[in-house]
C-alpha atoms as a PDB file:
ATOM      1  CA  UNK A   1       0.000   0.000   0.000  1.00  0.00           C
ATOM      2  CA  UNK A   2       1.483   3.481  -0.776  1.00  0.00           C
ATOM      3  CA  UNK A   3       1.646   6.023   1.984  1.00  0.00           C
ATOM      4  CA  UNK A   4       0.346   9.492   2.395  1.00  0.00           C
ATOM      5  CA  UNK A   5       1.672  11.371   5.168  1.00  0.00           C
ATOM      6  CA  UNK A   6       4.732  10.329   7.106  1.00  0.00           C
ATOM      7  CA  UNK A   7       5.825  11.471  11.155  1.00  0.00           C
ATOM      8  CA  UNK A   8       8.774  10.746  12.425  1.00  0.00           C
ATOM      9  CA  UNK A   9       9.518  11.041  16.238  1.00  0.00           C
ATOM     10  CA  UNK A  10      13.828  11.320  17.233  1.00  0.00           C
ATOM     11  CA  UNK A  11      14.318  11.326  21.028  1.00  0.00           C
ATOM     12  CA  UNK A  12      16.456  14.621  22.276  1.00  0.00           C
ATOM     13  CA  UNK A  13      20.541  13.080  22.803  1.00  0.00           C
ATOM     14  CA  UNK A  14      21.698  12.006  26.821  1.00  0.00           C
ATOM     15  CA  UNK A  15      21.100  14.722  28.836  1.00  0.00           C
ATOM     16  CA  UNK A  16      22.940  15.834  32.154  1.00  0.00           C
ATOM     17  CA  UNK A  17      19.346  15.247  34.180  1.00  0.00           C
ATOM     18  CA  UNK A  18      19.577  11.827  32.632  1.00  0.00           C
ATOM     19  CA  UNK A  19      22.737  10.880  33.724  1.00  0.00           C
ATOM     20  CA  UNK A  20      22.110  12.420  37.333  1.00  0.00           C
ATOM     21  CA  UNK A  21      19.034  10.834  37.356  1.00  0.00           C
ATOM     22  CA  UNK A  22      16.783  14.267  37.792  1.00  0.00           C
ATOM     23  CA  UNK A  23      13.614  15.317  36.724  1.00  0.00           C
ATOM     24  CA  UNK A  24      14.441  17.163  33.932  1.00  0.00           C
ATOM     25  CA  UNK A  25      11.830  20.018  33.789  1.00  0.00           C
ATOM     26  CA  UNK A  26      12.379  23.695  32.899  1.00  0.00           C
ATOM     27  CA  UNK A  27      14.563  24.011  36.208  1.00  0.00           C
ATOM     28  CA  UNK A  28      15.923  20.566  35.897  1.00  0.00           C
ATOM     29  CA  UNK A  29      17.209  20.334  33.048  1.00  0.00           C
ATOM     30  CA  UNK A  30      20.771  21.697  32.149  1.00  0.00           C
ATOM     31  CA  UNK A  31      21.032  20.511  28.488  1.00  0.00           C
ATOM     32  CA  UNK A  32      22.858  17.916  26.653  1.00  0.00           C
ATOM     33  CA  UNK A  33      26.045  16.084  27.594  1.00  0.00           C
ATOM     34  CA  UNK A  34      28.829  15.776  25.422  1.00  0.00           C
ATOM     35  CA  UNK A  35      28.191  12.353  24.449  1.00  0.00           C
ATOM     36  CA  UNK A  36      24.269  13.649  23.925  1.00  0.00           C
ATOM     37  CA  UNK A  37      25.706  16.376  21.238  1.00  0.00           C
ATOM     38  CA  UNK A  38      27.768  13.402  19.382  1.00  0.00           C
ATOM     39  CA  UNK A  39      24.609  11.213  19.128  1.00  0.00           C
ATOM     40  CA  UNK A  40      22.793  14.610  18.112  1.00  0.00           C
ATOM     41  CA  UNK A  41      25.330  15.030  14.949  1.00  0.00           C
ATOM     42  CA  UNK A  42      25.015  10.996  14.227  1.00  0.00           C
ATOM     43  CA  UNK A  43      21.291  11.794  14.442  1.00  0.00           C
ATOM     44  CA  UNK A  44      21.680  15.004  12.372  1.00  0.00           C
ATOM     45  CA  UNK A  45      23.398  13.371   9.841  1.00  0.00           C
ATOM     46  CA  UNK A  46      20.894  10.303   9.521  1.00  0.00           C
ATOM     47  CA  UNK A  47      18.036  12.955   8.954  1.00  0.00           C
ATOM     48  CA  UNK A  48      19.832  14.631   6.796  1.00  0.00           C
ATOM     49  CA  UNK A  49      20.457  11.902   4.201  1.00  0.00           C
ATOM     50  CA  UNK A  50      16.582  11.784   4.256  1.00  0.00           C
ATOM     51  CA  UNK A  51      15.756  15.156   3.730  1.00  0.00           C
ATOM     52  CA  UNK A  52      18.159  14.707   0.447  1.00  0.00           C
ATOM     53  CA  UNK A  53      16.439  11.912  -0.886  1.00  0.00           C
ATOM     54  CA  UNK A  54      12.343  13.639   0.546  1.00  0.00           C
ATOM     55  CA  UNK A  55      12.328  16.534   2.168  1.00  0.00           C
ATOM     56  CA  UNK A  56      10.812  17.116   5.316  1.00  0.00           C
ATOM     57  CA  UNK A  57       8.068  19.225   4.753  1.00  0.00           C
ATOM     58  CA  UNK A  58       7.606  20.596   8.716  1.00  0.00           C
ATOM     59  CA  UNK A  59       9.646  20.473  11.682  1.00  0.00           C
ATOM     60  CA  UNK A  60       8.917  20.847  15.758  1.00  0.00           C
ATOM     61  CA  UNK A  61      10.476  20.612  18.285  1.00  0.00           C
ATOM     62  CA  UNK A  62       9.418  20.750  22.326  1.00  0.00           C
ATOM     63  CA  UNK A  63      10.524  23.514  24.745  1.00  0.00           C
ATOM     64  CA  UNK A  64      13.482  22.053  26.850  1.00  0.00           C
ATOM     65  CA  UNK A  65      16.200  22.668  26.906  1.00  0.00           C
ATOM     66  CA  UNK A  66      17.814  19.406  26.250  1.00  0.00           C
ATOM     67  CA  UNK A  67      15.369  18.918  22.941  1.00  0.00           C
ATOM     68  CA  UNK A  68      16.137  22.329  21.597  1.00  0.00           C
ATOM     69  CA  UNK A  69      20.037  21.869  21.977  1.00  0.00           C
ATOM     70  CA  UNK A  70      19.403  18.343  19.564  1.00  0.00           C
ATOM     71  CA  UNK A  71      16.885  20.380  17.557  1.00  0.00           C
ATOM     72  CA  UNK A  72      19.265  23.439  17.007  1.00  0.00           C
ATOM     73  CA  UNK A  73      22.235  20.656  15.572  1.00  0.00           C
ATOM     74  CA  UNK A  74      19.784  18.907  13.611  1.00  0.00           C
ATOM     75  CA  UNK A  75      17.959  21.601  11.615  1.00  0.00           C
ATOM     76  CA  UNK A  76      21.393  23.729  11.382  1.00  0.00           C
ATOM     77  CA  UNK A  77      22.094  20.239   9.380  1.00  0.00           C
ATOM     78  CA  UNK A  78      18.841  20.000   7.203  1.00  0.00           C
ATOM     79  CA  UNK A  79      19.185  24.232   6.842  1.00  0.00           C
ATOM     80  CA  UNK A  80      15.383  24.406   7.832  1.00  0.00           C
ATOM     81  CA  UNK A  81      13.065  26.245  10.432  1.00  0.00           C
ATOM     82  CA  UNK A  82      11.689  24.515  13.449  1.00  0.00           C
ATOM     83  CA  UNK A  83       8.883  25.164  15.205  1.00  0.00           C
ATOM     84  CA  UNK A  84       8.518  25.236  19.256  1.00  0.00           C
ATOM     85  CA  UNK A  85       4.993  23.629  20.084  1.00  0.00           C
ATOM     86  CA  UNK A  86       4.692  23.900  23.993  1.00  0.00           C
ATOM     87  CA  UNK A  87       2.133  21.665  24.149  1.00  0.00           C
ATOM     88  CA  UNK A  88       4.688  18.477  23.018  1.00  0.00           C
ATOM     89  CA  UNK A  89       7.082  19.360  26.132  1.00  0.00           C
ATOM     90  CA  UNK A  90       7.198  16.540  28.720  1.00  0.00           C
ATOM     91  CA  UNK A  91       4.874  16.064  31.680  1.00  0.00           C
ATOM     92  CA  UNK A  92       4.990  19.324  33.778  1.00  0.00           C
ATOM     93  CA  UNK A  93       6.830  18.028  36.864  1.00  0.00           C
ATOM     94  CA  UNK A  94       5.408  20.612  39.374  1.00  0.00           C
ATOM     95  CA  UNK A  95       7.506  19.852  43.000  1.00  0.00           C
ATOM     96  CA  UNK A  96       9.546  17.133  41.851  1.00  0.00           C
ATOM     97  CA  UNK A  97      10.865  19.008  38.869  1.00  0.00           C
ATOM     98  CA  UNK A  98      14.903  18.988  39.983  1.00  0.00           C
ATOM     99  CA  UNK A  99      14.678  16.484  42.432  1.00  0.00           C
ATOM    100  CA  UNK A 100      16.245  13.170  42.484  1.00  0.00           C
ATOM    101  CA  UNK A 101      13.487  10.773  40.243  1.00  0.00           C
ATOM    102  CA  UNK A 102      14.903   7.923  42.985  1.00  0.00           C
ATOM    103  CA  UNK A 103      13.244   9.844  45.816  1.00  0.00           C
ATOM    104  CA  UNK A 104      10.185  11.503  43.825  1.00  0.00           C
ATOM    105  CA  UNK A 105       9.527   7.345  42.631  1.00  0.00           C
ATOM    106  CA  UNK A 106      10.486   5.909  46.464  1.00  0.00           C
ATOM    107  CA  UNK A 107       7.210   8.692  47.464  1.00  0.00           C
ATOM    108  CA  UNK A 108       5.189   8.171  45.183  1.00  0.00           C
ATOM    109  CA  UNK A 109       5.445   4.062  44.701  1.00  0.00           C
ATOM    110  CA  UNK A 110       6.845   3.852  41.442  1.00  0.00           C
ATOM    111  CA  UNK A 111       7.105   5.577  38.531  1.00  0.00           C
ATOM    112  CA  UNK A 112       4.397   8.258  36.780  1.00  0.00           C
ATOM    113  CA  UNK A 113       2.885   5.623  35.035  1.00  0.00           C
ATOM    114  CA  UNK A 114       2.517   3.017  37.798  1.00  0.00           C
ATOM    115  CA  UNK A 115      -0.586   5.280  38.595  1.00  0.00           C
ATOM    116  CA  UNK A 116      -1.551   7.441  35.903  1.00  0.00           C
ATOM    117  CA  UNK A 117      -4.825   9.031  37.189  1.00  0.00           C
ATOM    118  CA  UNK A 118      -2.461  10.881  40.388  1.00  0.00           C
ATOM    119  CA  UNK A 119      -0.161  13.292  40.520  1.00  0.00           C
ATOM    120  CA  UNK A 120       3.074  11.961  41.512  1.00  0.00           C
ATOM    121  CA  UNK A 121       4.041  15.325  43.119  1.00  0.00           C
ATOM    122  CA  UNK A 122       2.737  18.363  44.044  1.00  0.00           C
ATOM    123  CA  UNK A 123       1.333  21.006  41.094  1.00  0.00           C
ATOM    124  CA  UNK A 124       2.389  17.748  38.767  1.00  0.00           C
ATOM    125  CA  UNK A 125       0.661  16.694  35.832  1.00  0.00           C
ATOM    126  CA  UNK A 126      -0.419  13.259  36.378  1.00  0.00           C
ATOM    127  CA  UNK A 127       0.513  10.347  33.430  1.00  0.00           C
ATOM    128  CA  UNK A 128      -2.802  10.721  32.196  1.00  0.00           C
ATOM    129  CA  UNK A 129      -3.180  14.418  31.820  1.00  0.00           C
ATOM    130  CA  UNK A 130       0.026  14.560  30.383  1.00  0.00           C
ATOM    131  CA  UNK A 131      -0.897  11.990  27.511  1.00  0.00           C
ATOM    132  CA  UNK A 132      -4.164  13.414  26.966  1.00  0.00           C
ATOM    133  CA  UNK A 133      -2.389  16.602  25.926  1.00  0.00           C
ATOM    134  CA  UNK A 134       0.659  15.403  24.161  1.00  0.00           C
ATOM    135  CA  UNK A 135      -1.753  13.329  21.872  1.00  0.00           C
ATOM    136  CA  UNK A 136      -3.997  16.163  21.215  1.00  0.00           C
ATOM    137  CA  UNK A 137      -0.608  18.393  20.447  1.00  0.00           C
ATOM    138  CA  UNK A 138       0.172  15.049  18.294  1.00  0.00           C
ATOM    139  CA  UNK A 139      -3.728  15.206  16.358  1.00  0.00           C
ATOM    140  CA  UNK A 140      -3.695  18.402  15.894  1.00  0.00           C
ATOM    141  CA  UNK A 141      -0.473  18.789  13.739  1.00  0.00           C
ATOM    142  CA  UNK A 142      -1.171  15.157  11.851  1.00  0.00           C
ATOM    143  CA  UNK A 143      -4.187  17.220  10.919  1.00  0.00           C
ATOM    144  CA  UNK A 144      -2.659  20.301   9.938  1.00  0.00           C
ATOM    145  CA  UNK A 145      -0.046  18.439   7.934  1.00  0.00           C
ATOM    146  CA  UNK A 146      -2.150  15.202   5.647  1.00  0.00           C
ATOM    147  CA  UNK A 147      -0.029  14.011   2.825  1.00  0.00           C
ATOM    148  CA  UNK A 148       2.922  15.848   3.900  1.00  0.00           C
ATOM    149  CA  UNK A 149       6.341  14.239   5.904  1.00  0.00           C
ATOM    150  CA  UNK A 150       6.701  15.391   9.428  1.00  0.00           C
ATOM    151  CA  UNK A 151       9.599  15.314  11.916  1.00  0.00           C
ATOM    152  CA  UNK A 152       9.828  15.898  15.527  1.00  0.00           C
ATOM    153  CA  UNK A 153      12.527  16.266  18.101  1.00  0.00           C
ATOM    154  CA  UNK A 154      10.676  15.316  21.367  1.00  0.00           C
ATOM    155  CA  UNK A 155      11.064  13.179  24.377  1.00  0.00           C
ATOM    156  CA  UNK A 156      10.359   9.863  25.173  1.00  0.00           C
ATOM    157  CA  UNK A 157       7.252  10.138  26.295  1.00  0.00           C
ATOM    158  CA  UNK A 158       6.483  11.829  22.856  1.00  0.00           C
ATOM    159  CA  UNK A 159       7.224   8.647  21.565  1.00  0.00           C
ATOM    160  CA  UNK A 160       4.435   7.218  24.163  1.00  0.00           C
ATOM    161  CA  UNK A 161       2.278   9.182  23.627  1.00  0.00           C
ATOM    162  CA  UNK A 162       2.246   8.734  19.827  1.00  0.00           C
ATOM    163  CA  UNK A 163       2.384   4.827  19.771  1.00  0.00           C
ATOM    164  CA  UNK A 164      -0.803   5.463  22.339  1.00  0.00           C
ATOM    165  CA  UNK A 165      -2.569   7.701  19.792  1.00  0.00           C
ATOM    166  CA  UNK A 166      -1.796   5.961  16.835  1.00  0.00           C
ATOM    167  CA  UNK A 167      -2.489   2.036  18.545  1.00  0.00           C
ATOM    168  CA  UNK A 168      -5.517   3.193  19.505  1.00  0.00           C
ATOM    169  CA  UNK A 169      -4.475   2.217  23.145  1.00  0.00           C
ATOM    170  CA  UNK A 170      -6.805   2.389  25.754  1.00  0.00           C
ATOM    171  CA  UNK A 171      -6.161   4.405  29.425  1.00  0.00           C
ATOM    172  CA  UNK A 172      -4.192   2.464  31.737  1.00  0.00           C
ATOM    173  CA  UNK A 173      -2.527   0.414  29.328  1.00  0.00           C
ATOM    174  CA  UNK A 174       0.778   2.166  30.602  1.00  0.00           C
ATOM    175  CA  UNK A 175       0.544  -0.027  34.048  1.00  0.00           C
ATOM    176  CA  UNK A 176       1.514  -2.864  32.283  1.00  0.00           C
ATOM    177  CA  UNK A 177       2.970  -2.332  29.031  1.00  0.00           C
ATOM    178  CA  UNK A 178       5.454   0.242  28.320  1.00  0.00           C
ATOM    179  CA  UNK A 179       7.689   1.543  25.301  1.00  0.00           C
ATOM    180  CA  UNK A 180      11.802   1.570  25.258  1.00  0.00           C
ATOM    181  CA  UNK A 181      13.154   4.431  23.846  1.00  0.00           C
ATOM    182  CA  UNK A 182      16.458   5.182  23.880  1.00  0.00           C
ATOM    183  CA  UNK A 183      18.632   8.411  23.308  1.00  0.00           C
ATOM    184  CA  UNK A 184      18.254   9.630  19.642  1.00  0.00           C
ATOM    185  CA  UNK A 185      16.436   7.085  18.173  1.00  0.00           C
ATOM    186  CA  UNK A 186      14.316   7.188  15.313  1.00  0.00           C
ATOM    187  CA  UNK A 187      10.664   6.082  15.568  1.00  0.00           C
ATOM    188  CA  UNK A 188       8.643   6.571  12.307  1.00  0.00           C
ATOM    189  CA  UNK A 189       4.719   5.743  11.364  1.00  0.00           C
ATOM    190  CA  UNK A 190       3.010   6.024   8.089  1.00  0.00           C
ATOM    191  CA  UNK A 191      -0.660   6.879   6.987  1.00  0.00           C
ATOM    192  CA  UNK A 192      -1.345   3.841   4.075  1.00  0.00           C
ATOM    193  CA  UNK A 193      -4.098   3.602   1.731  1.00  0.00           C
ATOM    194  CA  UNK A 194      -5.310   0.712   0.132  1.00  0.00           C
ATOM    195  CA  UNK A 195      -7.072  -0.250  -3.188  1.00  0.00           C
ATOM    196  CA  UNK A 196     -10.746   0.481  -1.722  1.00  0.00           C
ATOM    197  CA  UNK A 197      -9.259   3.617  -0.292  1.00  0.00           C
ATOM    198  CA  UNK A 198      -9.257   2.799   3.503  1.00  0.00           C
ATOM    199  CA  UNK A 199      -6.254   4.078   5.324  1.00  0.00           C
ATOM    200  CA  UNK A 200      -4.130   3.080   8.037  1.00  0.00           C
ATOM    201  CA  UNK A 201      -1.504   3.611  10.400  1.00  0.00           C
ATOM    202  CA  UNK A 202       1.736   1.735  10.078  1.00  0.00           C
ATOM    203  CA  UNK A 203       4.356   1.679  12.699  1.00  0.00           C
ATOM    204  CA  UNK A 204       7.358   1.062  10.246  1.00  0.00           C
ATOM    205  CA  UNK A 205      10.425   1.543  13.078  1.00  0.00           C
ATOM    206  CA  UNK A 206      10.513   2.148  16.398  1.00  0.00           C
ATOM    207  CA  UNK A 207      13.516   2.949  18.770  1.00  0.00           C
ATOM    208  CA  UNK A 208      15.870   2.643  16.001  1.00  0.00           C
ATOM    209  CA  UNK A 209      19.283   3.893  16.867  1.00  0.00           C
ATOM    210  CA  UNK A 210      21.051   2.222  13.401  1.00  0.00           C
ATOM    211  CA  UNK A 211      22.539   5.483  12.651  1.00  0.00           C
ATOM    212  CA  UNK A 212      24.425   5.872  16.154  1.00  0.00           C
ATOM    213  CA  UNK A 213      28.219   4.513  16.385  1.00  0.00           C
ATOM    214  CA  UNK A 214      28.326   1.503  19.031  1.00  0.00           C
ATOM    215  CA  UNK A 215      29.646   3.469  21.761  1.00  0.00           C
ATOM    216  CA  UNK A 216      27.109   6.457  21.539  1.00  0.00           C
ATOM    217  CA  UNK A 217      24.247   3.585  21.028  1.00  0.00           C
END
């Protein structure tokens, strides 16, 4: 079946809250590391050899600071504009934002998603209210963009929250089945049509990290 439009979701590179093991926020979060900025250019350069052969038609990006630092290296690559949709940033982190994510999980029983309908600190989103808006962020621009090739430079939990749009997965699915996604991968979905003209989504790669050297993998 040929496709129509095409989104692609790449993961920010390793962050300094990742390695510390923070809650990387607007406050917690202090950028990439130097290993994130390699995997950035590896990432850069992937992208780039398929804007040559299709060009992205649109590019976003989220507001943190670690996704605008792999953003800046990757469009500065492609020589194209991005665009800053605060409504694909990662869950607002209220209280916990900075803290240790050992000691905000040890208070709260587990991770966000162990209990999606709470907040897992104080003036936090909880899991749920984050993915309801991250896949309406997510709608809206598939909608604003049919037929066309879309990239964004997100989180993780962009990557969540897009396999939970586009699976049709229902609420609480995250309590017992997750998505890996690693630094700087690649996940990419396509809108097929067939013969009688019914189309559907097709989850082509996900967490794909081909393009990184084995010791920035």
């Amino acid at each position: 079946m040929p496709f129509t439009t095409e989104l692609l979701i790449a993961r920010h590179g390793e962050a300094i809250c990742n390695v510390h093991g923070i809650v990387g926020g607007d406050r917690g979060c202090t950028g990439l590391t130097d290993h994130g900025r390699r995997q950035a250019h590896q990432l850069a350069a992937r992208l780039a050899r398929e804007h040559a052969a299709r060009a992205f038609d649109v590019v976003y990006t989220t507001p943190r600071r670690r996704v605008r630092e792999t953003a800046a290296i990757v469009t500065e690559v492609l020589d194209v504009a991005v665009v800053i949709d605060a409504e694909l940033r990662g869950a607002d982190h209220g209280d916990a934002d900075g803290q240790l994510w050992r000691r905000v999980k040890d208070s709260f029983g587990g991770p966000p998603q162990h209990d999606p309908a709470h907040a897992y600190a104080e003036n936090s989103e909880t899991w749920s209210s984050y993915l309801h808006r991250a896949t309406n962020a997510l709608r809206r621009i598939i909608d604003q963009h049919p037929q066309q090739r879309i990239l964004i430079l997100a989180h993780g939990e962009t990557i969540e929250a897009a396999n939970t749009l586009l699976l049709g997965l229902p609420p609480g699915t995250c309590r017992h089945a997750r998505f890996t996604t690693d630094h700087a991968c690649v996940t990419r979905w396509q809108l097929h049509t067939n013969r009688l003209g019914q189309s559907v989504w097709m989850l082509i790669t996900h967490n794909d990290t081909s393009h990184l050297t084995p010791e920035l993998a």
